[in-house]
PDB file of N, CA and C in Angstrom:
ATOM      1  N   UNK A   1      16.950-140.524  18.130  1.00  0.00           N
ATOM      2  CA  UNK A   1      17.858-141.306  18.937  1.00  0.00           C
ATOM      3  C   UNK A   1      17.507-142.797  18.845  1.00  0.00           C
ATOM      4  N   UNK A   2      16.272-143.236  18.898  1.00  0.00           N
ATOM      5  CA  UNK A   2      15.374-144.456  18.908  1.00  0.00           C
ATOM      6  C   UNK A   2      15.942-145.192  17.261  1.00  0.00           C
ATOM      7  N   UNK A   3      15.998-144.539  16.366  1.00  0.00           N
ATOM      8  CA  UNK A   3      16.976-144.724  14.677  1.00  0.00           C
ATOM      9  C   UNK A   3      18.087-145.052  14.751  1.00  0.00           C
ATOM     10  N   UNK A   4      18.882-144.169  15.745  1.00  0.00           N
ATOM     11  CA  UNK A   4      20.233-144.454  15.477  1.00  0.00           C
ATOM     12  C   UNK A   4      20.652-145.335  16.023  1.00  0.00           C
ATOM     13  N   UNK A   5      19.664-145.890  17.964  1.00  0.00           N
ATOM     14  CA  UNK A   5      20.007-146.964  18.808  1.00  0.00           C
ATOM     15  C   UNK A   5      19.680-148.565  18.017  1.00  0.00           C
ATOM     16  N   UNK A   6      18.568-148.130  17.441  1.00  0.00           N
ATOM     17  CA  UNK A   6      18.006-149.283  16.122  1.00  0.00           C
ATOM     18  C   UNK A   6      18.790-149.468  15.138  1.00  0.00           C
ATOM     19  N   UNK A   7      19.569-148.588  14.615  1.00  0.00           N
ATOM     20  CA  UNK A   7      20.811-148.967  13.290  1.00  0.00           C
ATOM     21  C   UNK A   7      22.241-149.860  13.833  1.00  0.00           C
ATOM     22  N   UNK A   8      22.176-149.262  15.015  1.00  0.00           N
ATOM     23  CA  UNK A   8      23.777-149.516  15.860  1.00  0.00           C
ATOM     24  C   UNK A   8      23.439-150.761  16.183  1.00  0.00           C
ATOM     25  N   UNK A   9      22.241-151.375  17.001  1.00  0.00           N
ATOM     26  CA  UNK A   9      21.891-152.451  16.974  1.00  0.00           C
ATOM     27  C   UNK A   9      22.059-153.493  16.334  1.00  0.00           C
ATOM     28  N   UNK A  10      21.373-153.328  14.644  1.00  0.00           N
ATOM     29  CA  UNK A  10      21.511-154.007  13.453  1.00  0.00           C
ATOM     30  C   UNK A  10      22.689-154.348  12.987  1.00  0.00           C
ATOM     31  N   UNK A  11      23.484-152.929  13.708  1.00  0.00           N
ATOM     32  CA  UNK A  11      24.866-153.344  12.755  1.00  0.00           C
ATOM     33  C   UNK A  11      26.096-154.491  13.607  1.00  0.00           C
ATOM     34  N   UNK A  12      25.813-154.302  14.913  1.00  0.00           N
ATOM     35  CA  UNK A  12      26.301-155.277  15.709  1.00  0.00           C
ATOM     36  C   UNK A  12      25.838-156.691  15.725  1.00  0.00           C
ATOM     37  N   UNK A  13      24.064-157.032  15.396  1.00  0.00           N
ATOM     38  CA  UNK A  13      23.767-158.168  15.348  1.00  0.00           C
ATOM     39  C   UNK A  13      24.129-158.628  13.768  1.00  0.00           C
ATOM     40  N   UNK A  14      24.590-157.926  12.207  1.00  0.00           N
ATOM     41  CA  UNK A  14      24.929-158.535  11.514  1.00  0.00           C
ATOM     42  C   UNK A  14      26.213-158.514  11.623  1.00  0.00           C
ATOM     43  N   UNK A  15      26.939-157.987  12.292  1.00  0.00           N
ATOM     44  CA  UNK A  15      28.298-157.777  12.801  1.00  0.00           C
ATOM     45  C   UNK A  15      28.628-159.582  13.136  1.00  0.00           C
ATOM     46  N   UNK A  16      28.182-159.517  14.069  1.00  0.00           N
ATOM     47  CA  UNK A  16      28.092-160.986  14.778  1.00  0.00           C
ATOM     48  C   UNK A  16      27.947-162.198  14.148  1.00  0.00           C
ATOM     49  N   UNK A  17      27.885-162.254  12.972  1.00  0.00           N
ATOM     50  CA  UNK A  17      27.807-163.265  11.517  1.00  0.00           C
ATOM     51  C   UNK A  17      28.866-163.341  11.178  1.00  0.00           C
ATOM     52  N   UNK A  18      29.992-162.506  11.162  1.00  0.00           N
ATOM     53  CA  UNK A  18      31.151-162.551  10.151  1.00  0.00           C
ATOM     54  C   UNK A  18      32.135-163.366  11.153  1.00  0.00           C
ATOM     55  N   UNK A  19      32.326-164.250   9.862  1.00  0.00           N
ATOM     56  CA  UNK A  19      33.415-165.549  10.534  1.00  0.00           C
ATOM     57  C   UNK A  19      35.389-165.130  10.797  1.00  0.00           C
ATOM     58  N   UNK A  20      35.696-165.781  11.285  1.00  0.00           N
ATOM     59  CA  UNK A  20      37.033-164.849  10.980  1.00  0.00           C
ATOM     60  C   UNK A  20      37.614-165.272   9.559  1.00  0.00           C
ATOM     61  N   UNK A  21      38.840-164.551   9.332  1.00  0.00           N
ATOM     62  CA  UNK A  21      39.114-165.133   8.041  1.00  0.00           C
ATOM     63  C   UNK A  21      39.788-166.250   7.736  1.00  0.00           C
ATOM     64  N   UNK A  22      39.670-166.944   6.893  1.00  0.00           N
ATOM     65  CA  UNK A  22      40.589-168.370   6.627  1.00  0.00           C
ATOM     66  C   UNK A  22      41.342-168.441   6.190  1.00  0.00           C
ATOM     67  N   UNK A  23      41.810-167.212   5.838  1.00  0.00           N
ATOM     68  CA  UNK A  23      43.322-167.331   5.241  1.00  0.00           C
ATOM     69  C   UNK A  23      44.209-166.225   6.291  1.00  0.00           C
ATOM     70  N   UNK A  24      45.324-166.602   6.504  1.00  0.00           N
ATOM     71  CA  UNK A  24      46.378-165.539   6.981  1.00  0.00           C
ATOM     72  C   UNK A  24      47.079-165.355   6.401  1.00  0.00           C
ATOM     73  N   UNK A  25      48.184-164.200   6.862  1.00  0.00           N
ATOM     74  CA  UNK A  25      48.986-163.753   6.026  1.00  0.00           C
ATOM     75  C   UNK A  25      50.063-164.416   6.758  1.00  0.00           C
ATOM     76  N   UNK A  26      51.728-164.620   5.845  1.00  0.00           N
ATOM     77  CA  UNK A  26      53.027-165.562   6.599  1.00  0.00           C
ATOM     78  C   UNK A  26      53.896-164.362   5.987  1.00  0.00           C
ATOM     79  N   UNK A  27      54.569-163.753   7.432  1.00  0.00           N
ATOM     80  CA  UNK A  27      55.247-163.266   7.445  1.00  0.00           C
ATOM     81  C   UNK A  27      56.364-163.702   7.101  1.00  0.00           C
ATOM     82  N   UNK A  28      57.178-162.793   5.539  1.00  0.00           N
ATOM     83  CA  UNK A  28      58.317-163.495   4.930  1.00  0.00           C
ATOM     84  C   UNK A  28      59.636-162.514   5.257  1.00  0.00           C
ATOM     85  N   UNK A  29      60.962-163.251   6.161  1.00  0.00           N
ATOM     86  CA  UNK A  29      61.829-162.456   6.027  1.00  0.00           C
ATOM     87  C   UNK A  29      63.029-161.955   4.801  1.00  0.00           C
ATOM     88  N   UNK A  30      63.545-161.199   4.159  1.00  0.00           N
ATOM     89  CA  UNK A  30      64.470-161.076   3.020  1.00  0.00           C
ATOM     90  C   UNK A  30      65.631-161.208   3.683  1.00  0.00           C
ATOM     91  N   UNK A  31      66.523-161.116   2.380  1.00  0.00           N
ATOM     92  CA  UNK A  31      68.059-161.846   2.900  1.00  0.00           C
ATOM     93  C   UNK A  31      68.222-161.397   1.309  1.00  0.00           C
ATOM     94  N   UNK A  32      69.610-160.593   1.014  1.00  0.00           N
ATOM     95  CA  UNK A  32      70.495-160.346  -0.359  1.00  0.00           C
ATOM     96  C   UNK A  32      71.675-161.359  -0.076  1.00  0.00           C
ATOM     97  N   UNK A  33      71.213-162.289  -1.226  1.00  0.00           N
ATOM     98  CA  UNK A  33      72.542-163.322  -1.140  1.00  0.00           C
ATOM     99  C   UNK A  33      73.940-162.758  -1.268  1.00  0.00           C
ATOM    100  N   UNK A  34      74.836-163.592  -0.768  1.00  0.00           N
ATOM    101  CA  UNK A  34      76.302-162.878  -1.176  1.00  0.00           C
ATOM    102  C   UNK A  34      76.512-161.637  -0.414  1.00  0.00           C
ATOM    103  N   UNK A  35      75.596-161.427   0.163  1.00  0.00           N
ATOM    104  CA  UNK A  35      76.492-160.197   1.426  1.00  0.00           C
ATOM    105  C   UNK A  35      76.239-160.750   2.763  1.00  0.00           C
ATOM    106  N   UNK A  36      75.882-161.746   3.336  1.00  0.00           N
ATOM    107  CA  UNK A  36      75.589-162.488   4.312  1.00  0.00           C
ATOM    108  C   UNK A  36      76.746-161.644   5.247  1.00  0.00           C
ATOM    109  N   UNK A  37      78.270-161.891   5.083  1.00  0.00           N
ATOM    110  CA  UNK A  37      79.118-162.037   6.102  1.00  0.00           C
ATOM    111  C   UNK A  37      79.852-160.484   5.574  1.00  0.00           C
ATOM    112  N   UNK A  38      79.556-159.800   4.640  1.00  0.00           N
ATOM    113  CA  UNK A  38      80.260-158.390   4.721  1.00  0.00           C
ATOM    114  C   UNK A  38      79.621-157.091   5.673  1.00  0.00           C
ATOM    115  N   UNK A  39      80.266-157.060   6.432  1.00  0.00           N
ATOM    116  CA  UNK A  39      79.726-155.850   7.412  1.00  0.00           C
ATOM    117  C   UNK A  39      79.941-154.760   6.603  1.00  0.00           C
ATOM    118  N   UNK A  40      78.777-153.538   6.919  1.00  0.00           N
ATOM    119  CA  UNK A  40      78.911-152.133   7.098  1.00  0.00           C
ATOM    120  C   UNK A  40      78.412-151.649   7.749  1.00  0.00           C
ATOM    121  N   UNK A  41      78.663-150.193   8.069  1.00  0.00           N
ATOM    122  CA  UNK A  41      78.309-149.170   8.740  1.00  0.00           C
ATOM    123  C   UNK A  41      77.222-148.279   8.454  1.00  0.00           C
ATOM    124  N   UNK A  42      76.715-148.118   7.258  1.00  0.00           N
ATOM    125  CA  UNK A  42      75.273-147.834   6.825  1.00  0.00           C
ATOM    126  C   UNK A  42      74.300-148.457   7.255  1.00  0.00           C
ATOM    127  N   UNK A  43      73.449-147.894   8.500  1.00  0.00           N
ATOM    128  CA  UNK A  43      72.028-148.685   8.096  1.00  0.00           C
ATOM    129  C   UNK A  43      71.388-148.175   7.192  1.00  0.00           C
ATOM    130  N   UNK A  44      70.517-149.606   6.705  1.00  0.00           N
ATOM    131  CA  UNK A  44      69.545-149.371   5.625  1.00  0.00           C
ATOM    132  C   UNK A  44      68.601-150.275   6.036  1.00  0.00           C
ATOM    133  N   UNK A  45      67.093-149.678   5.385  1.00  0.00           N
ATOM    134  CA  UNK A  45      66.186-149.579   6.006  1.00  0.00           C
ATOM    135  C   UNK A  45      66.086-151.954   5.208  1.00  0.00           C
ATOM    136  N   UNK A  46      65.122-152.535   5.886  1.00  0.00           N
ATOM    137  CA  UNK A  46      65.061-153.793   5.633  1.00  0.00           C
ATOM    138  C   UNK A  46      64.248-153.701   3.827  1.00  0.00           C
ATOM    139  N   UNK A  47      64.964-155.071   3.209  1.00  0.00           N
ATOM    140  CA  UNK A  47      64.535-155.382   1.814  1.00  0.00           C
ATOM    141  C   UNK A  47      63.129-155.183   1.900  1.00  0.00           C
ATOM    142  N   UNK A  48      62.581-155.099   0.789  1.00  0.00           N
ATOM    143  CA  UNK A  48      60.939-155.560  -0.080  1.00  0.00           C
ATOM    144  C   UNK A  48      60.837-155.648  -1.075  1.00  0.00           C
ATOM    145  N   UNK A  49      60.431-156.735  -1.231  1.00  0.00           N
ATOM    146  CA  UNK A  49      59.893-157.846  -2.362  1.00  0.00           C
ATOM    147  C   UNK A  49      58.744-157.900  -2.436  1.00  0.00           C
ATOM    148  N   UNK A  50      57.527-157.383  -3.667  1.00  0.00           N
ATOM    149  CA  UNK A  50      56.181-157.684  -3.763  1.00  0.00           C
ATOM    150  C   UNK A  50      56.576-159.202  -3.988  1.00  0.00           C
ATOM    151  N   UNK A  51      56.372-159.371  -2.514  1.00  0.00           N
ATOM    152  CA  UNK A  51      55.574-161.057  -2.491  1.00  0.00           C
ATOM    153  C   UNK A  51      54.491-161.279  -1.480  1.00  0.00           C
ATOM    154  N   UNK A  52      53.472-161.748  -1.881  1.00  0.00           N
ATOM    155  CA  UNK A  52      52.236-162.301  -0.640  1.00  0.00           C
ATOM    156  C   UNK A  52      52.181-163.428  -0.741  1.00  0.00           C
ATOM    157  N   UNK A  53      52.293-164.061   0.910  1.00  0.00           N
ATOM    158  CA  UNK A  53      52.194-165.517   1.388  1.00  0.00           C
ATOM    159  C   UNK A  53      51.142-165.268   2.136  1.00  0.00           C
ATOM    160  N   UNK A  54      49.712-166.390   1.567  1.00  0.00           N
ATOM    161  CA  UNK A  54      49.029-166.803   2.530  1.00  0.00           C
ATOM    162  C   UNK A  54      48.558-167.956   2.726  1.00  0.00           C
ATOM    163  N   UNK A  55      48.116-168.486   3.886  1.00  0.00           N
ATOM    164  CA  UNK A  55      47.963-169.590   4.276  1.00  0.00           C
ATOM    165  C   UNK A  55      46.486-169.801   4.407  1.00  0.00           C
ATOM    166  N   UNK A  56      45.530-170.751   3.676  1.00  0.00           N
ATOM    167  CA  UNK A  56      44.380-170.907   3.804  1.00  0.00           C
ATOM    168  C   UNK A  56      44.076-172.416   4.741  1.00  0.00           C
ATOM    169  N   UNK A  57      43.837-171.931   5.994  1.00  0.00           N
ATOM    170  CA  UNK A  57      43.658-173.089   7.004  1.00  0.00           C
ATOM    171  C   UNK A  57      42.789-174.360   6.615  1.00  0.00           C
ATOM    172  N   UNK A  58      40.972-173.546   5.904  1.00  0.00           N
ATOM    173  CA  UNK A  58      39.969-174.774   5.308  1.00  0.00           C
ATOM    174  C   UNK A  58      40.783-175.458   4.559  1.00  0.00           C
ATOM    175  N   UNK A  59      41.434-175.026   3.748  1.00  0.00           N
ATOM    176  CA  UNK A  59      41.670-175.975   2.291  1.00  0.00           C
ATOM    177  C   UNK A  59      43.015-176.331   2.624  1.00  0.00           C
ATOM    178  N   UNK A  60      43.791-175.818   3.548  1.00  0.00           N
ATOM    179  CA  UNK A  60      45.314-176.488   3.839  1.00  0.00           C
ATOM    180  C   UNK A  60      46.329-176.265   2.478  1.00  0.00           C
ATOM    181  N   UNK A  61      45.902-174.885   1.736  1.00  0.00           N
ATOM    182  CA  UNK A  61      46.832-174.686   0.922  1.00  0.00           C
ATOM    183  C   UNK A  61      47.634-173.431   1.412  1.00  0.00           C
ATOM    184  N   UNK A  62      48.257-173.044   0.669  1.00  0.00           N
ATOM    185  CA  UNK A  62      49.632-172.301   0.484  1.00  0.00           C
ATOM    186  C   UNK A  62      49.557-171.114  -0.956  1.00  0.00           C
ATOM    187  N   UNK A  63      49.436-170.172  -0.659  1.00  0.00           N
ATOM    188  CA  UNK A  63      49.284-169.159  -2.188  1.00  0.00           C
ATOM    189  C   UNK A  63      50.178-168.038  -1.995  1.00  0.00           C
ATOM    190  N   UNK A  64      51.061-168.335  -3.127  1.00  0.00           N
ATOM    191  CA  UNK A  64      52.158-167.283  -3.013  1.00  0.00           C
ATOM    192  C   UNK A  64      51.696-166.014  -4.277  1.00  0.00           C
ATOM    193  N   UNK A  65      52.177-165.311  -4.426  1.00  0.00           N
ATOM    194  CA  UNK A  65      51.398-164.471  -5.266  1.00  0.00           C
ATOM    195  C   UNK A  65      52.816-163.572  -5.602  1.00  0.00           C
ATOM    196  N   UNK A  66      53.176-162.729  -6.645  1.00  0.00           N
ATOM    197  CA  UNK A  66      54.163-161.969  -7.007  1.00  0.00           C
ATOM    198  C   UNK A  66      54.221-161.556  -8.443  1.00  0.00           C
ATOM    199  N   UNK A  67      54.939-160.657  -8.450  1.00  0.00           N
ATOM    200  CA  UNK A  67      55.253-160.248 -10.304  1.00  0.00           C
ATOM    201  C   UNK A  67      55.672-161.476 -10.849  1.00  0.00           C
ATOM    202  N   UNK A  68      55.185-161.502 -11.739  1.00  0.00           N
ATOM    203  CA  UNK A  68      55.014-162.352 -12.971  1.00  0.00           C
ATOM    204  C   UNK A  68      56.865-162.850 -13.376  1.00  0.00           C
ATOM    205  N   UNK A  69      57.504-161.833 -13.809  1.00  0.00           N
ATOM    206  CA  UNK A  69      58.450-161.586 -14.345  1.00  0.00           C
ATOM    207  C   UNK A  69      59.587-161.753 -13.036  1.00  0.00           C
ATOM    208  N   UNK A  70      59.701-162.700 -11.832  1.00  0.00           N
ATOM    209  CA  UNK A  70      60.410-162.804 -11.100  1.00  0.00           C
ATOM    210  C   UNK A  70      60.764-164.563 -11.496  1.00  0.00           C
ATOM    211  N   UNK A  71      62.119-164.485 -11.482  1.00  0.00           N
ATOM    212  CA  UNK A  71      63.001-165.697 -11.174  1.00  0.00           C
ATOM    213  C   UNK A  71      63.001-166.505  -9.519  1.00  0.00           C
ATOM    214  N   UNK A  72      62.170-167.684  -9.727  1.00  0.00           N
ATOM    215  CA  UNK A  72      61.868-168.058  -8.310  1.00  0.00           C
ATOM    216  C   UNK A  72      62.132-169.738  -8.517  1.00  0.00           C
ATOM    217  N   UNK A  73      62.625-170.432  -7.257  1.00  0.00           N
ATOM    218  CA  UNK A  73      62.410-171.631  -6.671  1.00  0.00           C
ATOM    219  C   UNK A  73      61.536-171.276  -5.198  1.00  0.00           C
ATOM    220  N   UNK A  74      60.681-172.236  -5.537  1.00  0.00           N
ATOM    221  CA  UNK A  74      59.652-172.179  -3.729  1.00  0.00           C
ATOM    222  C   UNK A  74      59.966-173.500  -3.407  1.00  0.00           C
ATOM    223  N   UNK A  75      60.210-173.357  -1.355  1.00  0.00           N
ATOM    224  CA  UNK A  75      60.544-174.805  -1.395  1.00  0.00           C
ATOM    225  C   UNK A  75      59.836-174.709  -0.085  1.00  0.00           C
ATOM    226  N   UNK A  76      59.295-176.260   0.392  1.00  0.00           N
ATOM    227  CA  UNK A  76      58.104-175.754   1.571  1.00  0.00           C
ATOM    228  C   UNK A  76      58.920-177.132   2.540  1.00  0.00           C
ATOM    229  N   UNK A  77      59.358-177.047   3.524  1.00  0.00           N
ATOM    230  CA  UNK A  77      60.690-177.947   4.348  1.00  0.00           C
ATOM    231  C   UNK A  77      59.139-178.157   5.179  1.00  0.00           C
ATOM    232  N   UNK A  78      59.137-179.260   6.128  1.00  0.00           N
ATOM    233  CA  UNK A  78      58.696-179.555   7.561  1.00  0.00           C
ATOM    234  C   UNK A  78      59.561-179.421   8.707  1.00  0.00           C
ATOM    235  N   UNK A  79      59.541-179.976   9.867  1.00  0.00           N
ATOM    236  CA  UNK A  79      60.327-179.174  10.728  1.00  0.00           C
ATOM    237  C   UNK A  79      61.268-180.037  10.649  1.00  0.00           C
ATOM    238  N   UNK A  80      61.655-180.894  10.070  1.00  0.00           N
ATOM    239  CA  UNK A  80      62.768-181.555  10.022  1.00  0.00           C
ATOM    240  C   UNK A  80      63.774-181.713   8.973  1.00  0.00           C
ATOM    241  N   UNK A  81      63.270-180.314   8.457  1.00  0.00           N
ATOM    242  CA  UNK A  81      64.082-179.969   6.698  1.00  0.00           C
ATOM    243  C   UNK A  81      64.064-181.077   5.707  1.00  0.00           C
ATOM    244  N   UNK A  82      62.930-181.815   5.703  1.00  0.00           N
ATOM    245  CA  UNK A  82      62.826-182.114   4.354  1.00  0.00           C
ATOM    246  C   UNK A  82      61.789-181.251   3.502  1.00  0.00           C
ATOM    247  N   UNK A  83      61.881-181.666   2.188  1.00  0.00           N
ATOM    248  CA  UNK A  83      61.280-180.721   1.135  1.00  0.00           C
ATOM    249  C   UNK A  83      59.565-181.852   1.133  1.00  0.00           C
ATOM    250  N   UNK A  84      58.747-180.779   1.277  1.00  0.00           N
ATOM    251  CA  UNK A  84      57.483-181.327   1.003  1.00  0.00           C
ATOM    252  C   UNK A  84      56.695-181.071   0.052  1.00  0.00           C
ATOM    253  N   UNK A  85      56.996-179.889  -0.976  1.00  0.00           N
ATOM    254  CA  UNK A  85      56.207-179.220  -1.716  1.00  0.00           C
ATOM    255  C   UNK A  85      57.634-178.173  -2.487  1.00  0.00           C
ATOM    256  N   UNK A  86      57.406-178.341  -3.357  1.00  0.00           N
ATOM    257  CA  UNK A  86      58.310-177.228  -4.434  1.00  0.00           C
ATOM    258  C   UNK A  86      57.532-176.853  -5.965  1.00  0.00           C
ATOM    259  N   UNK A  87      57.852-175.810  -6.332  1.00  0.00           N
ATOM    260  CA  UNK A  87      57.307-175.246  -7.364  1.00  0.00           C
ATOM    261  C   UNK A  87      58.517-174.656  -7.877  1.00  0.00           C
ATOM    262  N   UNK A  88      58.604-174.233  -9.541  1.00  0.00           N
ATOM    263  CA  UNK A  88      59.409-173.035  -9.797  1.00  0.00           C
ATOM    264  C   UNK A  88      58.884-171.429 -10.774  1.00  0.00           C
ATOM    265  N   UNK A  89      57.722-171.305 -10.050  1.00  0.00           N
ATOM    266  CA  UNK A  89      57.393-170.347 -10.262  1.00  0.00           C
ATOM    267  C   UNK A  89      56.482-169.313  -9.008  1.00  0.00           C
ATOM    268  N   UNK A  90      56.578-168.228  -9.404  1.00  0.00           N
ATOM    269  CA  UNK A  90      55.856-167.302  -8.336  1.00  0.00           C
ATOM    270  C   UNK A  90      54.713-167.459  -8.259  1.00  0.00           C
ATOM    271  N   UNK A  91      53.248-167.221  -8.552  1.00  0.00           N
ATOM    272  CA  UNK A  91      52.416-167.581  -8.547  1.00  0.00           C
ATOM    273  C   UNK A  91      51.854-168.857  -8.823  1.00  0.00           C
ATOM    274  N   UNK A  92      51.703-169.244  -7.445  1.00  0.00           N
ATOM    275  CA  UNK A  92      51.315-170.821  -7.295  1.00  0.00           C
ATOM    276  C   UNK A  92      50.812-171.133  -5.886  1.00  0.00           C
ATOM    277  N   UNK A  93      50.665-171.995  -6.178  1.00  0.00           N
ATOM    278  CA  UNK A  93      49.360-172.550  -4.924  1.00  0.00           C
ATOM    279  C   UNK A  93      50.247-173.629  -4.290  1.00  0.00           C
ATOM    280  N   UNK A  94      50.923-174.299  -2.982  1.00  0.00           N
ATOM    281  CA  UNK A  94      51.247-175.275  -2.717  1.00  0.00           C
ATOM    282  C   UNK A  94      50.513-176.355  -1.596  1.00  0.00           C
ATOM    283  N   UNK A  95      50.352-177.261  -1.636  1.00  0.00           N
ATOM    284  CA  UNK A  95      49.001-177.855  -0.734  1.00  0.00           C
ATOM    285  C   UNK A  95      49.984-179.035   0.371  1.00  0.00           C
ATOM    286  N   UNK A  96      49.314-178.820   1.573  1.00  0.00           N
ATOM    287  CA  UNK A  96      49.604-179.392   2.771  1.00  0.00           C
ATOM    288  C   UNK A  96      48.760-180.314   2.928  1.00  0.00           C
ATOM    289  N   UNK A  97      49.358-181.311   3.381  1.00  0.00           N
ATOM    290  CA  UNK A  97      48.447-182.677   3.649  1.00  0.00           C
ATOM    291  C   UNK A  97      47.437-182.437   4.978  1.00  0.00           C
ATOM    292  N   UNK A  98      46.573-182.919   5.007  1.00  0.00           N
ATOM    293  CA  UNK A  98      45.179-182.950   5.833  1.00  0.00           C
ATOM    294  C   UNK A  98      45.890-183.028   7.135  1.00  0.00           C
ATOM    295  N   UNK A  99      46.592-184.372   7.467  1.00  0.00           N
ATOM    296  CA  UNK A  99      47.254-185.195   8.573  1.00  0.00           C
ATOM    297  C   UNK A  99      48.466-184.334   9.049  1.00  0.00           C
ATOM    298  N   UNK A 100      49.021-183.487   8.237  1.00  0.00           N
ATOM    299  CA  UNK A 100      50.566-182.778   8.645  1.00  0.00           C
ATOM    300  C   UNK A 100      49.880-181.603   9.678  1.00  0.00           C
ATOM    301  N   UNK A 101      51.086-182.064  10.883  1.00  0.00           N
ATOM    302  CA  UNK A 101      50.731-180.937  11.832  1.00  0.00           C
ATOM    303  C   UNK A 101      52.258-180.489  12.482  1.00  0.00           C
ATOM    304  N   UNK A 102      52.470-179.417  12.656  1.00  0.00           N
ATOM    305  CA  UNK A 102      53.838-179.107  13.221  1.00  0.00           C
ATOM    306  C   UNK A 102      53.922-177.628  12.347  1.00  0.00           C
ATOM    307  N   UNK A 103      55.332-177.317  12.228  1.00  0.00           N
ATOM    308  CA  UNK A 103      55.756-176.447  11.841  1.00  0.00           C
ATOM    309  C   UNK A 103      56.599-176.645  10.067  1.00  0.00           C
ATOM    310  N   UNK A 104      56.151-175.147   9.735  1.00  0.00           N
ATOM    311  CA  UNK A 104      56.523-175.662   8.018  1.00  0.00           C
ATOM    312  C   UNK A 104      56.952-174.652   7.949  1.00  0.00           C
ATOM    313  N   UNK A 105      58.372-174.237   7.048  1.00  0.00           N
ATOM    314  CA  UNK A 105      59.101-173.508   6.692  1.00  0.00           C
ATOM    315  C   UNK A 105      58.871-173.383   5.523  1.00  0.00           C
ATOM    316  N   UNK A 106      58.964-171.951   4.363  1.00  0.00           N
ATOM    317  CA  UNK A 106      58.768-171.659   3.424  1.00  0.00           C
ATOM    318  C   UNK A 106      59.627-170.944   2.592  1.00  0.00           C
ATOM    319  N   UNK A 107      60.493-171.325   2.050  1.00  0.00           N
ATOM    320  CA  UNK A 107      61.943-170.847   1.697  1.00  0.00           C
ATOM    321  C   UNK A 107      61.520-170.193   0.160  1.00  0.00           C
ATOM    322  N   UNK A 108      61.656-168.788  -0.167  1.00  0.00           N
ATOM    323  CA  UNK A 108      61.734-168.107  -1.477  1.00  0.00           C
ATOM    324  C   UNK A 108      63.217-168.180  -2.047  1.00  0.00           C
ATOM    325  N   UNK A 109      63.741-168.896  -3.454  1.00  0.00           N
ATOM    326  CA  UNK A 109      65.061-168.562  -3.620  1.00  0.00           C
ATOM    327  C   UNK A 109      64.977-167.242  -5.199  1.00  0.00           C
ATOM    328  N   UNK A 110      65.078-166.407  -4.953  1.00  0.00           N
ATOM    329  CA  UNK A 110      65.498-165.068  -6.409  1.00  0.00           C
ATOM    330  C   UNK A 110      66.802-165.272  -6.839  1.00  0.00           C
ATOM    331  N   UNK A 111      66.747-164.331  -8.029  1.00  0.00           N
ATOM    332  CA  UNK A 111      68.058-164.432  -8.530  1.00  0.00           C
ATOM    333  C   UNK A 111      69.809-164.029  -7.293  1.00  0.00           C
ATOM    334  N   UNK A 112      69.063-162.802  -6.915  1.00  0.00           N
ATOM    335  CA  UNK A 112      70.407-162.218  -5.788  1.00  0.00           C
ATOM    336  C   UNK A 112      69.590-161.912  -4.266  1.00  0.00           C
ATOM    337  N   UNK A 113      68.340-162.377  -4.131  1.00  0.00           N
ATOM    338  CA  UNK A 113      67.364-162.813  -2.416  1.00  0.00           C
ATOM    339  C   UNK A 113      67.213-164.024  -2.315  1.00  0.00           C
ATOM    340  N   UNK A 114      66.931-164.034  -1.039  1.00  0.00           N
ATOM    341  CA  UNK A 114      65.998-165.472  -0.515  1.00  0.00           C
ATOM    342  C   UNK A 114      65.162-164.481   0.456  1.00  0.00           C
ATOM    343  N   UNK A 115      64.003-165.507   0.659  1.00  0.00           N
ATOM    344  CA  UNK A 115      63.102-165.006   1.639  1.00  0.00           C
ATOM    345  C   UNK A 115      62.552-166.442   2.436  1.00  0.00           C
ATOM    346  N   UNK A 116      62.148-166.071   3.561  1.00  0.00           N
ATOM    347  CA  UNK A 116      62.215-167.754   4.313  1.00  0.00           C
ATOM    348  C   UNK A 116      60.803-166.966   5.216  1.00  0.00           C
ATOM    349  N   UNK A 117      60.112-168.221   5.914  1.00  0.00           N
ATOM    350  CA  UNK A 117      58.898-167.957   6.903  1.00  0.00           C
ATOM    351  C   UNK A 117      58.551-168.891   7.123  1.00  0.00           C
ATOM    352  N   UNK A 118      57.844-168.987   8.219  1.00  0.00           N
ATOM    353  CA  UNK A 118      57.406-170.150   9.235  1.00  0.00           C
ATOM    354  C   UNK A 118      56.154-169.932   9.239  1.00  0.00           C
ATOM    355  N   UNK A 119      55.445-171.065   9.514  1.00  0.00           N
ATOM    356  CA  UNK A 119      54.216-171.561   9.801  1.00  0.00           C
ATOM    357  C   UNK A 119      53.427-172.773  10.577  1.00  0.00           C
ATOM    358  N   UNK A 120      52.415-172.222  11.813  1.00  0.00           N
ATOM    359  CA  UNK A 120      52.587-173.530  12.498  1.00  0.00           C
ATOM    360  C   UNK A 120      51.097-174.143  11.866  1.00  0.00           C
ATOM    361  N   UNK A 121      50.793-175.690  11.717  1.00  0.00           N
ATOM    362  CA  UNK A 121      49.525-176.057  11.005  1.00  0.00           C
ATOM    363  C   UNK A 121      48.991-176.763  12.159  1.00  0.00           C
TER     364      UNK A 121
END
């Protein structure tokens, strides 16, 4: 018992070292262009797109990550919809200024999706 109260111990005091993480994940919503305003009566379950957005707070970047072989514009708005950062490819890194604080929008455009997400810095 004296082993196991001694292991549980150890594992809580190196427990107690681990920092949180510095990157999060940004929740991205989908959208199929061109059906915006046609109603139906089928539900269907919501889009997915292998795409990962994360946000690395230390370094104040932006890493989008996705298949290779996807048709993309990335466009990174502030809260006042201008464009601060654009790329045209999926895998890429986009970087936030030190000084920018507020809210940043992250607009994915595909060939027939968009995907959009918010972020506060």
């Amino acid at each position: 018992m004296k082993k196991f109260l001694f292991l549980f111990g150890v594992l809580i005091f190196i427990g107690s070292f681990q920092s949180y993480a510095e990157r999060s994940e940004i929740y991205m919503d989908f959208y199929k262009s061109g059906h915006a305003n046609k109603s139906t009566t089928v539900h269907r379950s919501p889009m997915r797109i292998p795409i990962d957005v994360y946000y690395d707070e230390e370094l104040h970047l932006i890493e989008i990550f996705g298949d290779k072989d996807m048709n993309v514009q990335i466009y990174l708005y502030d809260e006042n919809g201008n464009i601060i950062n654009y790329s045209p490819s999926i895998n890429t890194i986009l970087e936030v200024s030190d000084n920018h604080s507020g809210l940043l929008s992250i607009r994915i455009e595909g060939e027939d999706w968009i995907a959009t997400g918010k972020i506060a810095v």
